[in-house]
N, C-alpha and C. Protein backbone atom coordinates (compact mmCIF):
# COMPACT_ATOMS: atom_id res chain seq x y z
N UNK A 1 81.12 106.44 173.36
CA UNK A 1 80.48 107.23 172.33
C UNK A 1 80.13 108.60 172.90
N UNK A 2 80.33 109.98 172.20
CA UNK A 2 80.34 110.84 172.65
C UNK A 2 78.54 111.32 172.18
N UNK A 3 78.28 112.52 173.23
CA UNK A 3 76.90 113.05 172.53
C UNK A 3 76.91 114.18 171.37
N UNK A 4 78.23 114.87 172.00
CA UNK A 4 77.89 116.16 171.17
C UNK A 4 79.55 115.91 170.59
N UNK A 5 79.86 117.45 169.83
CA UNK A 5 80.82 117.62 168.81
C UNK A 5 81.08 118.92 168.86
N UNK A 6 82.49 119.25 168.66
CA UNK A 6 82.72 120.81 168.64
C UNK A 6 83.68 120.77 167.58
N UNK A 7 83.92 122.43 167.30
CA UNK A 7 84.82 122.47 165.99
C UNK A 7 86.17 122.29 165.91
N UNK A 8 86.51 122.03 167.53
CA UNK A 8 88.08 120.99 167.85
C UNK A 8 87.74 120.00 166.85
N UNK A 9 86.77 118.98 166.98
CA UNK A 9 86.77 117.66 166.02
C UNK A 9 86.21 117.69 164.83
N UNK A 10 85.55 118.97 164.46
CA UNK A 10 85.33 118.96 162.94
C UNK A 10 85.69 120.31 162.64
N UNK A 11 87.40 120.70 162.75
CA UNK A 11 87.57 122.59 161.97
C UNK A 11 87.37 122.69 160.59
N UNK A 12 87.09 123.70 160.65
CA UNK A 12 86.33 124.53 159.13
C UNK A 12 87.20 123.64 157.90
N UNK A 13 87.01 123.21 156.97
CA UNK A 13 86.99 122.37 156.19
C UNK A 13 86.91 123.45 154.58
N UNK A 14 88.04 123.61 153.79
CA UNK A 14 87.76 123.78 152.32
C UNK A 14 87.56 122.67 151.54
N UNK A 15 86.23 122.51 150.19
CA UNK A 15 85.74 121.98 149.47
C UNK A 15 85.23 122.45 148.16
N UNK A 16 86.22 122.06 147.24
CA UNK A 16 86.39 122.48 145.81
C UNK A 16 84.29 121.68 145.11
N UNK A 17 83.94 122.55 144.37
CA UNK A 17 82.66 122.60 144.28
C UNK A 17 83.34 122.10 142.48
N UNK A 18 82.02 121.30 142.13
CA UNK A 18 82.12 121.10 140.94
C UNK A 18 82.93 122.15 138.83
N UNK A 19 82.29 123.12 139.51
CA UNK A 19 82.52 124.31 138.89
C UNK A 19 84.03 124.85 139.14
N UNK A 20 84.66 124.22 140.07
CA UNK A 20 85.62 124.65 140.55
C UNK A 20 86.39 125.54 141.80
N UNK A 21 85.09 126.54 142.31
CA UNK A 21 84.85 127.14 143.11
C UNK A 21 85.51 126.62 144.59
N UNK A 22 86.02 127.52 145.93
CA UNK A 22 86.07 126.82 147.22
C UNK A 22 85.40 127.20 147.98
N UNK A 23 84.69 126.52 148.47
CA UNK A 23 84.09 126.69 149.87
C UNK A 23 84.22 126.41 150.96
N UNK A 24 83.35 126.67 152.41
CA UNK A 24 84.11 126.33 153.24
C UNK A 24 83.30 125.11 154.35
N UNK A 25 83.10 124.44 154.73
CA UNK A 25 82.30 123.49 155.46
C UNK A 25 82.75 123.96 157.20
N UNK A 26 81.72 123.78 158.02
CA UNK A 26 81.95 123.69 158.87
C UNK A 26 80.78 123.28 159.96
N UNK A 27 80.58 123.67 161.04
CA UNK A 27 79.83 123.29 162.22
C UNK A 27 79.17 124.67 162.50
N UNK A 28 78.11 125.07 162.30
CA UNK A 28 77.55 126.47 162.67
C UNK A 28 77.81 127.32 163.79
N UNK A 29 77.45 128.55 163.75
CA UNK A 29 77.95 129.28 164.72
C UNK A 29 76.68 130.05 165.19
N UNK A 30 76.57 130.52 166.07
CA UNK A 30 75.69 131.59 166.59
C UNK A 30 75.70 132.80 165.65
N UNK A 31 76.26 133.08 164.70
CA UNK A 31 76.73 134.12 163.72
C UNK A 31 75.48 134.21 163.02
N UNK A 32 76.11 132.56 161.99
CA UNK A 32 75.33 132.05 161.03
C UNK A 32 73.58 132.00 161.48
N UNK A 33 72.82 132.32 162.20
CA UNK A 33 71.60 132.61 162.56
C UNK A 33 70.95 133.27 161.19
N UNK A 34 71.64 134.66 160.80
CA UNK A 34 70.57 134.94 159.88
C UNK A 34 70.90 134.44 158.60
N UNK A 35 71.84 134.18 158.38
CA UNK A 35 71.98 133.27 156.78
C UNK A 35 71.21 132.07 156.57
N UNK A 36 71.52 131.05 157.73
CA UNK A 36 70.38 129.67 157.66
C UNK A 36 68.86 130.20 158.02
N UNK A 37 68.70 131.22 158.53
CA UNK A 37 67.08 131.29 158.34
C UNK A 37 67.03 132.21 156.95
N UNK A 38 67.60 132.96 156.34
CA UNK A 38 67.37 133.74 154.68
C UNK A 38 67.43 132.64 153.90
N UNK A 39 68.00 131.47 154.23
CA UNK A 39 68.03 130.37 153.50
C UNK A 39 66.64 129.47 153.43
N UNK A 40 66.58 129.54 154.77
CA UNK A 40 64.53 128.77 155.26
C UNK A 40 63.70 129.42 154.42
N UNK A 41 63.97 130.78 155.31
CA UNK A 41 62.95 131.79 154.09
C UNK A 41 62.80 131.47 152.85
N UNK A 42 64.07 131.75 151.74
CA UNK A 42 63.91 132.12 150.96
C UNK A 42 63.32 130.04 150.00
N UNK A 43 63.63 129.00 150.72
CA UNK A 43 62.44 127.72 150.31
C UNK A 43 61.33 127.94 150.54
N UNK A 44 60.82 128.51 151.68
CA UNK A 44 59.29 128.45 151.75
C UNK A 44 58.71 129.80 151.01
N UNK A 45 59.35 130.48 150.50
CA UNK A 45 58.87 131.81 149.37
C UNK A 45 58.65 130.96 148.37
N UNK A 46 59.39 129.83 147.99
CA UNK A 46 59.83 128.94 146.71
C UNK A 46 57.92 128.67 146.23
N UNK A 47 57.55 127.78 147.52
CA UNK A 47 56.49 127.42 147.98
C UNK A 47 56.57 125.91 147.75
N UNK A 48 57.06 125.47 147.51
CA UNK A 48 57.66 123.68 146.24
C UNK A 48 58.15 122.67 147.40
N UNK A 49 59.19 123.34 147.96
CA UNK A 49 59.91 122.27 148.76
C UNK A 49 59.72 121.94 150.13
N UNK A 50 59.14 122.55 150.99
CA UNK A 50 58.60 122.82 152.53
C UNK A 50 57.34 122.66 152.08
N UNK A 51 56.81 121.90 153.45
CA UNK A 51 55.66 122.22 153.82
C UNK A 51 55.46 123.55 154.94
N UNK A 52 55.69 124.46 154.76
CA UNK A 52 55.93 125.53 155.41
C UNK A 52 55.11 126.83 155.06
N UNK A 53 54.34 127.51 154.91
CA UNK A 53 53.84 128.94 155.05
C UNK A 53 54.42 129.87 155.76
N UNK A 54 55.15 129.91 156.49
CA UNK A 54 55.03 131.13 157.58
C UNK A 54 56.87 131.56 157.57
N UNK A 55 57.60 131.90 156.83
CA UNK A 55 58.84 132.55 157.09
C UNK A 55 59.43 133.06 158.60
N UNK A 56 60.28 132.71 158.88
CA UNK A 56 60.98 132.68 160.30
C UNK A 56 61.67 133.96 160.52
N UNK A 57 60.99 135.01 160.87
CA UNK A 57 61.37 136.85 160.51
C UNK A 57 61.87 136.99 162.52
N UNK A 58 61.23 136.71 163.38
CA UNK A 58 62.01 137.19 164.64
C UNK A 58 63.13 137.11 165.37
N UNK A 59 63.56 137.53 166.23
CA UNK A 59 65.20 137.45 166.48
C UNK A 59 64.76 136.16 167.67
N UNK A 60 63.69 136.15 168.26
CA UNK A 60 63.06 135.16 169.47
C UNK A 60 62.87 133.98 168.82
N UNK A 61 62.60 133.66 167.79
CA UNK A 61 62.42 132.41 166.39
C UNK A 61 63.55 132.01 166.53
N UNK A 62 64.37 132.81 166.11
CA UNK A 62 66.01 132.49 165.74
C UNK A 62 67.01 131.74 167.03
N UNK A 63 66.60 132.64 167.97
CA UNK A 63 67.83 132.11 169.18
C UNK A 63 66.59 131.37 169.56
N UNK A 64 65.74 131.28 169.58
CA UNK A 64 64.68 129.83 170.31
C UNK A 64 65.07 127.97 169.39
N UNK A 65 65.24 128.39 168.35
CA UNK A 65 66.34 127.16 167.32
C UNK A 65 67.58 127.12 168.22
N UNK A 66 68.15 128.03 167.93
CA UNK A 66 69.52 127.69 168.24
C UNK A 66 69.86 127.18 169.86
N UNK A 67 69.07 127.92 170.64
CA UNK A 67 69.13 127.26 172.10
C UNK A 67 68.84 125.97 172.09
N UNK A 68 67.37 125.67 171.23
CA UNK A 68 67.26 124.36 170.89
C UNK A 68 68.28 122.83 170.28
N UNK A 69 68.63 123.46 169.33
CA UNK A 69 69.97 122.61 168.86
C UNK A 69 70.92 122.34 169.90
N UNK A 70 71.73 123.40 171.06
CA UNK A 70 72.52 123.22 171.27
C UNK A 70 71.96 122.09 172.60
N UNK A 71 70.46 122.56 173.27
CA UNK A 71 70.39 122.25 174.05
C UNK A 71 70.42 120.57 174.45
N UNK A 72 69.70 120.04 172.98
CA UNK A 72 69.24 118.89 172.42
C UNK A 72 70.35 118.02 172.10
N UNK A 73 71.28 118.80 171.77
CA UNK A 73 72.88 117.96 171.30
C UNK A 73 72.63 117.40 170.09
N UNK A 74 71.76 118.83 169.18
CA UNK A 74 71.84 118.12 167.72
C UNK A 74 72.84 118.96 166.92
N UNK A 75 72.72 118.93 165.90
CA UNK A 75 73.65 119.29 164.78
C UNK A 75 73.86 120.06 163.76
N UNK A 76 73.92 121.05 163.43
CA UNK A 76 74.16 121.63 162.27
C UNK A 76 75.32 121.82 162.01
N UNK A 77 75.38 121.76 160.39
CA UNK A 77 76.57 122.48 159.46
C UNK A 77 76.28 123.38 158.29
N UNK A 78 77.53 124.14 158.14
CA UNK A 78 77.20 125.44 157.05
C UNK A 78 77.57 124.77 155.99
N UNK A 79 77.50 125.49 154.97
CA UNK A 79 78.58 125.69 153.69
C UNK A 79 78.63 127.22 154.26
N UNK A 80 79.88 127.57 153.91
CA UNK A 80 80.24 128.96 153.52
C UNK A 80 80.82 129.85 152.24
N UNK A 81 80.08 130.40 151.72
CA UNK A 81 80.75 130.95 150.53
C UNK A 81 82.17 132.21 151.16
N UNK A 82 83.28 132.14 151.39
CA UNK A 82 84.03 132.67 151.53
C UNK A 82 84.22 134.22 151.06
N UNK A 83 83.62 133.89 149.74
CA UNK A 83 83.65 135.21 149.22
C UNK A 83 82.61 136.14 149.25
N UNK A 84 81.69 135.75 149.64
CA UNK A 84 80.43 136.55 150.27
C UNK A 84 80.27 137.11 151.36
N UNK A 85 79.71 138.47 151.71
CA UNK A 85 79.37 138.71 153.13
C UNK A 85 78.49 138.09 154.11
N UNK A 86 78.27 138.16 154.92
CA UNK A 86 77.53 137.81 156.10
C UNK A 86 76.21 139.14 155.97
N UNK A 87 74.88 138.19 155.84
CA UNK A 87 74.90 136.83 156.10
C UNK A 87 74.66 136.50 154.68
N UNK A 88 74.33 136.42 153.54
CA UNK A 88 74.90 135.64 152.21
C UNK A 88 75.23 135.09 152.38
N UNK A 89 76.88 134.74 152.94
CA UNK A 89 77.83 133.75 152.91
C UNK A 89 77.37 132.84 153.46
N UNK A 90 76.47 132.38 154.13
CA UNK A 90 76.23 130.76 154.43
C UNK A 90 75.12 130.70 152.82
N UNK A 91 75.44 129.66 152.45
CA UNK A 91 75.05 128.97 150.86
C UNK A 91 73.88 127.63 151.51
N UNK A 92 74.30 127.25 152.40
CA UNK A 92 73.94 125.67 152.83
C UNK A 92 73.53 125.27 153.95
N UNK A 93 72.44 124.30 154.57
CA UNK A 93 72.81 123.69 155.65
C UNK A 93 72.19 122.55 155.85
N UNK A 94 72.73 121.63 156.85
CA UNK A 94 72.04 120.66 156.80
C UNK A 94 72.24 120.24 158.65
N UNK A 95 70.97 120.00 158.99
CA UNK A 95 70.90 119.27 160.37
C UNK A 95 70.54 117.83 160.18
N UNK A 96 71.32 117.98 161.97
CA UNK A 96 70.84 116.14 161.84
C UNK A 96 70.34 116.66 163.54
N UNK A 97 69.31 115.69 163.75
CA UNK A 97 68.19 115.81 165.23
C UNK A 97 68.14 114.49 165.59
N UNK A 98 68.37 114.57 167.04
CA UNK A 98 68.14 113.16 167.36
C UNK A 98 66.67 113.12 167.31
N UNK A 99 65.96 111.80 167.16
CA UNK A 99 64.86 111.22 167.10
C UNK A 99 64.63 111.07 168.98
N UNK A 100 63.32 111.32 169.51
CA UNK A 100 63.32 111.21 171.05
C UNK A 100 62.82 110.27 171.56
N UNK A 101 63.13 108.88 171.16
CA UNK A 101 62.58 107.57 171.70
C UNK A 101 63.93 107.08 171.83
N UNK A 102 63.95 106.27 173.33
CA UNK A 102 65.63 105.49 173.86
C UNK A 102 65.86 104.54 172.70
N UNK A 103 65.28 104.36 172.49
CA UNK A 103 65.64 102.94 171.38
C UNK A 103 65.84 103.05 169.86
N UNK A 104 65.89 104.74 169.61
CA UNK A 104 66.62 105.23 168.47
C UNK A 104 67.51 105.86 168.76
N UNK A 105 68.28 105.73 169.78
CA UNK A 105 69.45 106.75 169.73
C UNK A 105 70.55 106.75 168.79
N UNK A 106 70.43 105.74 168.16
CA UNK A 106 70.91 105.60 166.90
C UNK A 106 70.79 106.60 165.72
N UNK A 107 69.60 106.32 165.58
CA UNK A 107 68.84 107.24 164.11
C UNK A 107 68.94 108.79 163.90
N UNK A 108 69.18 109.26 163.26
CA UNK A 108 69.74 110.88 162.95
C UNK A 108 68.36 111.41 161.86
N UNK A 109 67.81 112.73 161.93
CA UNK A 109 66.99 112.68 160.86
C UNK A 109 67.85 114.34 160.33
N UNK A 110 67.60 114.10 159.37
CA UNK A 110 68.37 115.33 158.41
C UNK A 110 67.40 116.19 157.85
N UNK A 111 67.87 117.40 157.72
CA UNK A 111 67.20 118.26 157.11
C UNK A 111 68.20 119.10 156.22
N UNK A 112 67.71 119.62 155.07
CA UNK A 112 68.96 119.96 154.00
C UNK A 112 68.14 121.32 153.85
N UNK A 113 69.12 122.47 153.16
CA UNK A 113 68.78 123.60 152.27
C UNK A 113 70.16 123.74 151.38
N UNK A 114 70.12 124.07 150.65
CA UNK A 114 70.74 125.05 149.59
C UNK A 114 70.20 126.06 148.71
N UNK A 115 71.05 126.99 149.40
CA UNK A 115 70.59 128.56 148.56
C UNK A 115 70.04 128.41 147.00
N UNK A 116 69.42 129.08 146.95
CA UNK A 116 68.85 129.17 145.28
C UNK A 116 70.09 129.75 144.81
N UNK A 117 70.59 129.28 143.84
CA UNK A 117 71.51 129.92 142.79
C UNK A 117 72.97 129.27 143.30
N UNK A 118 72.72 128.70 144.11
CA UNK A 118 74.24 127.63 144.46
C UNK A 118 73.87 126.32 144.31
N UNK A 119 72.41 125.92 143.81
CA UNK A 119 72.15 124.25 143.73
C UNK A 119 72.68 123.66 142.46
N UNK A 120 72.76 122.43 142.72
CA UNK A 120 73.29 121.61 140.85
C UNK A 120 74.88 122.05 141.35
N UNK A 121 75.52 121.89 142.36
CA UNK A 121 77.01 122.22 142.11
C UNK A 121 77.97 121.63 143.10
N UNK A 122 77.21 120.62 143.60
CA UNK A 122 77.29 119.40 144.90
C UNK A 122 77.44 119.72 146.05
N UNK A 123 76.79 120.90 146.54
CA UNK A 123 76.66 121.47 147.78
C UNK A 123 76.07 120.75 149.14
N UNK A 124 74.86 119.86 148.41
CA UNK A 124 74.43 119.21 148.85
C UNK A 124 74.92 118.23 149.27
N UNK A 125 75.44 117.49 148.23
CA UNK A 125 76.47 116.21 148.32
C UNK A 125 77.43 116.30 149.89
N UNK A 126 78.23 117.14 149.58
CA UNK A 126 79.39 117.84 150.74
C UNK A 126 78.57 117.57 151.72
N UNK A 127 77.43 119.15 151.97
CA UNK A 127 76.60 118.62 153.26
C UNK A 127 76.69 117.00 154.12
N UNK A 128 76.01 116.27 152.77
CA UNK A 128 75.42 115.13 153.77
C UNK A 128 76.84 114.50 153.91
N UNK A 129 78.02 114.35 153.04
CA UNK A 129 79.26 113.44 153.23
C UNK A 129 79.26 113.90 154.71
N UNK A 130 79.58 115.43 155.10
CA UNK A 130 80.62 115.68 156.26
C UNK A 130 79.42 115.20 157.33
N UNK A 131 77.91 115.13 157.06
CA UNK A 131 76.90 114.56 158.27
C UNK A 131 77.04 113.37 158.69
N UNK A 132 77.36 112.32 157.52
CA UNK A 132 77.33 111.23 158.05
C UNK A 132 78.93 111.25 159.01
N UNK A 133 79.90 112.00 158.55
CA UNK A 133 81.53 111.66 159.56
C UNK A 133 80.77 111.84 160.90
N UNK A 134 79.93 113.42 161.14
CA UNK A 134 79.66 113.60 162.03
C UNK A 134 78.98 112.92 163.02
N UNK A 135 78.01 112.48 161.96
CA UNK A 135 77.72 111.14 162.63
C UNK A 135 77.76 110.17 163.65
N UNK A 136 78.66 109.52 162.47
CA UNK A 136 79.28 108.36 163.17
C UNK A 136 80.60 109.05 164.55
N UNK A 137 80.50 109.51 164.28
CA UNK A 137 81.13 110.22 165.77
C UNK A 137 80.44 110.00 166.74
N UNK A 138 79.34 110.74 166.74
CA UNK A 138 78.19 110.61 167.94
C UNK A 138 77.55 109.15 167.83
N UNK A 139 78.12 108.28 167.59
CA UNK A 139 76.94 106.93 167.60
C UNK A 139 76.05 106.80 166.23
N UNK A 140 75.28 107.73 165.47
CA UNK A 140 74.33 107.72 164.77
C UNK A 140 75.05 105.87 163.92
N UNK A 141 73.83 105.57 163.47
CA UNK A 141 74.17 104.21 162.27
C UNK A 141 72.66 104.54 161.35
N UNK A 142 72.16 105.78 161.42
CA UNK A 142 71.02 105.39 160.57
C UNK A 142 70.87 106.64 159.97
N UNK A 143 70.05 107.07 159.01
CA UNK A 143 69.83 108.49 158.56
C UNK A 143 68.26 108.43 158.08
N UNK A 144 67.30 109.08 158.58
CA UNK A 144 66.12 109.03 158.07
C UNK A 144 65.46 110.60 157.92
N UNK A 145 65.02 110.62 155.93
CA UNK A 145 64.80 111.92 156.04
C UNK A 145 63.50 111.97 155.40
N UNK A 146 62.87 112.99 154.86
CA UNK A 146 61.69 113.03 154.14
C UNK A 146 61.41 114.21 153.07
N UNK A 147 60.82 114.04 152.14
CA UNK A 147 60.87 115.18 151.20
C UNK A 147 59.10 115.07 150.75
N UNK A 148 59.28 115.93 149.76
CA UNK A 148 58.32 115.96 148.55
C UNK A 148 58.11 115.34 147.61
N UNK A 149 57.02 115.07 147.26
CA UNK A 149 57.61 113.67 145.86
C UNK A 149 58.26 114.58 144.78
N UNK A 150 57.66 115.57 144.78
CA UNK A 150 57.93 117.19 143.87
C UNK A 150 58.73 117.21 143.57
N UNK A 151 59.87 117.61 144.32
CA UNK A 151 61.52 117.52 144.85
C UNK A 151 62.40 116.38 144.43
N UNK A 152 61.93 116.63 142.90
CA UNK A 152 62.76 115.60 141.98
C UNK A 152 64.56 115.85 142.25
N UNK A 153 64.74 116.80 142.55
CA UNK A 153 66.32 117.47 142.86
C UNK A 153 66.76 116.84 144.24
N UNK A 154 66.27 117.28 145.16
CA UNK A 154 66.62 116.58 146.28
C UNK A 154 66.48 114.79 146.21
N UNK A 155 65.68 114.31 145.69
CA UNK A 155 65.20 113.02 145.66
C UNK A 155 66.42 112.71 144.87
N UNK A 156 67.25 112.73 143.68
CA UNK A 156 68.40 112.67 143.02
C UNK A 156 69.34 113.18 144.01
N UNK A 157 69.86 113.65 144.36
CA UNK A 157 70.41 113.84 145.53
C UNK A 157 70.68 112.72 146.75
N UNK A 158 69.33 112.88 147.36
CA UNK A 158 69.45 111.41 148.28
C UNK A 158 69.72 110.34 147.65
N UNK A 159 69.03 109.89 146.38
CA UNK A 159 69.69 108.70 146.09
C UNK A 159 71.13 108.51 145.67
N UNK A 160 71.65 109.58 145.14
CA UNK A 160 73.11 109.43 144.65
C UNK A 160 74.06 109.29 145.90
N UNK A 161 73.18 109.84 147.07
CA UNK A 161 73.68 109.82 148.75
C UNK A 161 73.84 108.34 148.98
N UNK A 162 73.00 107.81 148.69
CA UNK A 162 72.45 105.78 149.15
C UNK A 162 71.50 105.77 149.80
N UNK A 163 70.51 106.98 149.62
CA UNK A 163 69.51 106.95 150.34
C UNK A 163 68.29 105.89 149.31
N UNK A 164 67.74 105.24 149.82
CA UNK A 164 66.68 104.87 149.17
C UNK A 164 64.71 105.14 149.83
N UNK A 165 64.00 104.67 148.73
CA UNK A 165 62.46 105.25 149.52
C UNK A 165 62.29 103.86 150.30
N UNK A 166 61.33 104.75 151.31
CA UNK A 166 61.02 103.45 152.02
C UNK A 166 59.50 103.69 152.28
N UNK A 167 58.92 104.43 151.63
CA UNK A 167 57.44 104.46 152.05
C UNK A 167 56.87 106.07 151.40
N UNK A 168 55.71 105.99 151.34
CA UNK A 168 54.95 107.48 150.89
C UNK A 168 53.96 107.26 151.89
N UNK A 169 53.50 108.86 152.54
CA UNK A 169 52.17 109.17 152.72
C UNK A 169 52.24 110.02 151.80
N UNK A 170 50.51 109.40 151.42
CA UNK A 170 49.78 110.00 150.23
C UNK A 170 49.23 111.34 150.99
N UNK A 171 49.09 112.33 150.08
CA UNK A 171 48.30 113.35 150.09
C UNK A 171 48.86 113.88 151.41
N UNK A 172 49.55 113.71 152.03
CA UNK A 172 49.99 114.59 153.39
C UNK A 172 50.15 115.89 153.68
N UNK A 173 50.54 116.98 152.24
CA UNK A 173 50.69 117.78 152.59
C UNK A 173 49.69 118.75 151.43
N UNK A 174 48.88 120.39 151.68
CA UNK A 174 48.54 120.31 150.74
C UNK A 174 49.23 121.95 150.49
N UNK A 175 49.87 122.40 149.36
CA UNK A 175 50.21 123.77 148.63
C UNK A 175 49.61 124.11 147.59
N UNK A 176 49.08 125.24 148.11
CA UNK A 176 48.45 125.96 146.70
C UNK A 176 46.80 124.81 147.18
N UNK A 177 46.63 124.60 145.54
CA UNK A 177 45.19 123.85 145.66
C UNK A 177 45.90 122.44 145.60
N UNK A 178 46.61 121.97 145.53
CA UNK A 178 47.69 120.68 145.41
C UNK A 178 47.91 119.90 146.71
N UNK A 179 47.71 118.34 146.55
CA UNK A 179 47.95 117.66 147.52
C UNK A 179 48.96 117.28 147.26
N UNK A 180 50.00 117.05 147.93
CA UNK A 180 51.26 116.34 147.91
C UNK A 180 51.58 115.22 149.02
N UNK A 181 52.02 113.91 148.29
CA UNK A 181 52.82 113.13 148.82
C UNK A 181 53.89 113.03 149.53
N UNK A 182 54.18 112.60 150.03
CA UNK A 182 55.93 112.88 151.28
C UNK A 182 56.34 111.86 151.16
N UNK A 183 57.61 111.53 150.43
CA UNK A 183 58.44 110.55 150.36
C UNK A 183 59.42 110.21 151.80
N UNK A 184 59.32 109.18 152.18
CA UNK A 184 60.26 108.63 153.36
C UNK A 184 61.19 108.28 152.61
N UNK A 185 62.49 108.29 153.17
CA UNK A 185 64.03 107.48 152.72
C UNK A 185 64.68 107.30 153.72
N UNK A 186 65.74 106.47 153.72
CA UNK A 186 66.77 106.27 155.01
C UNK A 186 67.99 106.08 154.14
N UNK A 187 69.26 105.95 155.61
CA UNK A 187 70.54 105.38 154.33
C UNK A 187 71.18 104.58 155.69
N UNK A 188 71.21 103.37 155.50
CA UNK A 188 71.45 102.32 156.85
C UNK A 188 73.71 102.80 157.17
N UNK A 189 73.98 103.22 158.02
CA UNK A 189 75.22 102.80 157.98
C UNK A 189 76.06 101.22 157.35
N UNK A 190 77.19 101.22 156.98
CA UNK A 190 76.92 99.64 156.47
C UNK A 190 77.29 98.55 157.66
N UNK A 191 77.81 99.06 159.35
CA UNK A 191 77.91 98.61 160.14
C UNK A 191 76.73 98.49 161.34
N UNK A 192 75.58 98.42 160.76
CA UNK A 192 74.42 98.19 161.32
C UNK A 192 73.50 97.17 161.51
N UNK A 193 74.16 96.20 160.83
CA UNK A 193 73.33 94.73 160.73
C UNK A 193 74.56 93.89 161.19
């Protein structure tokens, strides 16, 4: 079983979008830096879907992630809108992080975005399909993620994924004058039992 992955084993990938549209999937680049954080940004402006306040504006923020990812042997992937400039053109992303206990080296935890004004058009979907290939490449057999109860969109999403809930903390997070709940989900590989 390998740890890491390069774009020898997953090259850039076209994916016809509901609407009809192509896009492009792939494995991130050092490029893509300011598109996946205009993308961070522009959820936690949302204020809805992150538990987040503080927008990720420095160039030391930025390559302090990315050293991180690579260093860690975790994962990201883009969407790319082809027809957009840089940085626009990344639409999407989704990581997967290893969990840091020996006895999950299994378990993958995901984190998703999609651009405002590219959601509802299975961007998402794509994301997590090409996460789990990636996946199971590296060993992963498990996927465990967490949302908002809010995040009726994403929550439709994961489940149409096979994600199901597996637990709430209540009141965990609070926005605005609002307490919010955090939904747990997982999605078991089916070669795991």
């Amino acid at each position: 079983m390998k740890n890491t992955v390069s774009s020898d084993d997953f090259p850039t990938r076209d994916e016809k979008l509901q609407d009809g549209r192509v896009i492009q999937m792939r494995l991130f680049e050092k490029k893509d830096l300011d598109g996946i954080w205009n993308n961070f940004n522009e959820v936690v402006a949302e204020g809805i879907y992150l538990p987040v306040y503080t927008p990720v504006l420095t160039e030391w923020e930025k390559l302090s992630w990315y050293h991180d990812i690579k260093e860690e042997g975790n994962i990201c992937i883009v969407a790319v809108d082809p027809h957009a400039k840089d940085p626009e053109n990344i639409i999407g992303q989704i990581t997967i992080e290893h969990i840091p206990w020996e006895a999950a080296k299994h378990v993958g935890q995901l984190g998703i975005i999609v651009k405002k004004g590219y959601r509802n058009h299975g961007i998402g979907y794509l994301l997590i399909q090409m996460a789990k290939e990636v996946a199971i490449s590296i060993g992963k057999r498990k996927f465990i993620l967490s949302t908002l109860v809010n995040n009726t969109m994403g929550i439709g999403l994961y489940s149409k994924c096979g994600f199901i809930g597996v637990g709430t903390y209540t009141n965990q997070y609070k926005l605005g004058n609002s307490y919010l709940d955090e939904l747990l989900m997982e999605w078991n590989f089916a070669d795991l039992h």
